[in-house]
C-alpha atoms as a PDB file:
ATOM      1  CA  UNK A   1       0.000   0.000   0.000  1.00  0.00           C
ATOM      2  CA  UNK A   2       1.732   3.366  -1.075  1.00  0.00           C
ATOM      3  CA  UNK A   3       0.197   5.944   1.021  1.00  0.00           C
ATOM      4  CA  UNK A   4       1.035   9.995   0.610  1.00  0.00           C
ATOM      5  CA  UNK A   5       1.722  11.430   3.767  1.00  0.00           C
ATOM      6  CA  UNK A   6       0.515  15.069   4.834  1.00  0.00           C
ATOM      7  CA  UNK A   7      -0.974  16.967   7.788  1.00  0.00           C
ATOM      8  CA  UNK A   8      -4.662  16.606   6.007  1.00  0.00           C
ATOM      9  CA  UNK A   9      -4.297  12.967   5.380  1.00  0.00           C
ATOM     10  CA  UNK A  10      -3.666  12.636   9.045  1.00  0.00           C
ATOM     11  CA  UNK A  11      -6.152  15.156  10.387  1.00  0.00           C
ATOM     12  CA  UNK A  12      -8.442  12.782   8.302  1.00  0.00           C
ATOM     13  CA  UNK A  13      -7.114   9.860  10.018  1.00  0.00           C
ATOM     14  CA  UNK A  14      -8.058  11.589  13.577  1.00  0.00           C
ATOM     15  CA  UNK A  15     -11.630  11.578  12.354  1.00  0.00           C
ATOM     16  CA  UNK A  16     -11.403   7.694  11.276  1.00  0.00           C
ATOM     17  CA  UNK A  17      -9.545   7.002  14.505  1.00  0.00           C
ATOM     18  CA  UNK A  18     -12.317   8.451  16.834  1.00  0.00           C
ATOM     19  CA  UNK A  19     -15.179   6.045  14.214  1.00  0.00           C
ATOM     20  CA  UNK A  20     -12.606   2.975  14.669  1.00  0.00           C
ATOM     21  CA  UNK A  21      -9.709   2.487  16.373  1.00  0.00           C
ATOM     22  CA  UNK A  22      -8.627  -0.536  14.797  1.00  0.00           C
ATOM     23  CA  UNK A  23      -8.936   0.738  11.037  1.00  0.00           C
ATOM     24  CA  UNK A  24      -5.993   3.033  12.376  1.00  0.00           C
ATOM     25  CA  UNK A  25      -4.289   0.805  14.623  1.00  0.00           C
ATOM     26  CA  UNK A  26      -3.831  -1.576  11.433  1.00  0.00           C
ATOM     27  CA  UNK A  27      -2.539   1.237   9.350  1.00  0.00           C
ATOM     28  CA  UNK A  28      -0.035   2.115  11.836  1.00  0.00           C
ATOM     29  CA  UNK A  29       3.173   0.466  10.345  1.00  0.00           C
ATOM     30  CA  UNK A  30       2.534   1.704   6.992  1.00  0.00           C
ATOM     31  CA  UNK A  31       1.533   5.258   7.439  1.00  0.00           C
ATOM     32  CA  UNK A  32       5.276   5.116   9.704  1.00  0.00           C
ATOM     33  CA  UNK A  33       7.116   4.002   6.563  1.00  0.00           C
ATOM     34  CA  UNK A  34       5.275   6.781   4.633  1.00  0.00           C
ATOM     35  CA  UNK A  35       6.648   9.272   7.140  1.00  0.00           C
ATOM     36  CA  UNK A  36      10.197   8.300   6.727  1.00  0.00           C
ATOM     37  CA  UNK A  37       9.797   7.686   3.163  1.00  0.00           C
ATOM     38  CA  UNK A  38       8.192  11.915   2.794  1.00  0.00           C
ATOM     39  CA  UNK A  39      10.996  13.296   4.707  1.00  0.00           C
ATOM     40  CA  UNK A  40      13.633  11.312   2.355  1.00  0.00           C
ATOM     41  CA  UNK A  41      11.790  12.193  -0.403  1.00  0.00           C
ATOM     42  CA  UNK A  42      11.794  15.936   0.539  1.00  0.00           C
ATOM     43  CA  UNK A  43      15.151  15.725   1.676  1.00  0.00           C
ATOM     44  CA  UNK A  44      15.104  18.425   4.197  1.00  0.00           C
ATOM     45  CA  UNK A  45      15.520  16.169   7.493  1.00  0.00           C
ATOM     46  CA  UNK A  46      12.940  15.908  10.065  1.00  0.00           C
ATOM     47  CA  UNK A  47       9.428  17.119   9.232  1.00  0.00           C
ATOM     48  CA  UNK A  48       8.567  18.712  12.978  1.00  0.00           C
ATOM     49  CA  UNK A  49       5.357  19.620  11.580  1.00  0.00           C
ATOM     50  CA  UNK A  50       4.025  16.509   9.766  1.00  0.00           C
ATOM     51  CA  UNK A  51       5.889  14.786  13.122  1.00  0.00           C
ATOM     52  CA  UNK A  52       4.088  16.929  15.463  1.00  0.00           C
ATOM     53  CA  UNK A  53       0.314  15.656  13.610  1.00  0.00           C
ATOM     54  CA  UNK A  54       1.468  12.392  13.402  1.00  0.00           C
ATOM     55  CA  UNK A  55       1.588  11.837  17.128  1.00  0.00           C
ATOM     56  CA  UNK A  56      -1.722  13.620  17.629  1.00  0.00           C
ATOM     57  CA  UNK A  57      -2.946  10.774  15.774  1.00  0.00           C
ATOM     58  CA  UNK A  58      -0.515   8.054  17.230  1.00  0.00           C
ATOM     59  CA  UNK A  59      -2.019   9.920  20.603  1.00  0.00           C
ATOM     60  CA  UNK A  60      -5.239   8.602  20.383  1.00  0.00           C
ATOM     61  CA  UNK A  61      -4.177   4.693  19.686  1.00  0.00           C
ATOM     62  CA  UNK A  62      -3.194   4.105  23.938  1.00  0.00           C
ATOM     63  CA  UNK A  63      -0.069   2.068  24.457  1.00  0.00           C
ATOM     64  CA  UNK A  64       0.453   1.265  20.927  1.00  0.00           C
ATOM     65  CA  UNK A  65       0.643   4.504  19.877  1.00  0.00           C
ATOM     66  CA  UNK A  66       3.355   5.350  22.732  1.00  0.00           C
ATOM     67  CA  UNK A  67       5.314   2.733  21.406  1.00  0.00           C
ATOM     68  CA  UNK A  68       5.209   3.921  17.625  1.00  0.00           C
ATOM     69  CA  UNK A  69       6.135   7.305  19.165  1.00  0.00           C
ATOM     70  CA  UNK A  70       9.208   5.818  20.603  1.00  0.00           C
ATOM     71  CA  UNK A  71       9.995   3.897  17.522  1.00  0.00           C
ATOM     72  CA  UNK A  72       9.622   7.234  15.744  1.00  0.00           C
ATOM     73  CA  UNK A  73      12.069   9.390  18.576  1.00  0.00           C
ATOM     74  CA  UNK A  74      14.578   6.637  17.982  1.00  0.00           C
ATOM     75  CA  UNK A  75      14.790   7.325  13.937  1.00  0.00           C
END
């Protein structure tokens, strides 16, 4: 699944998250690749913003979500 990262895909996915946790939960690995694949892509380092939405979103998924926040921290 190729997925195009950007603050309004995510603010979208806050919506879908609040509907149905698990349709977001599943997406979770993917939409992290699709991070790291934007900012390489863009090749300007670390997008703080797109970062910043991302854990909103990862926010909202409990302890997975902390962990996929760590995973992210660690990159």
């Amino acid at each position: 699944m190729r997925v195009s990262m950007t603050s309004r895909f995510i603010v979208f996915l806050e919506t879908v998250v609040i509907l149905d946790q698990s349709v977001v939960s599943g997406l979770v690995p993917v939409l992290s690749q699709s991070l790291r694949n934007t900012e390489t892509k863009r090749g300007l380092g670390r997008n703080t913003t797109l970062r910043n939405a991302y854990r909103k979103l990862l926010s909202h998924l409990g302890e997975g979500g902390q962990i996929e926040m760590i995973s992210l921290e660690e990159d």
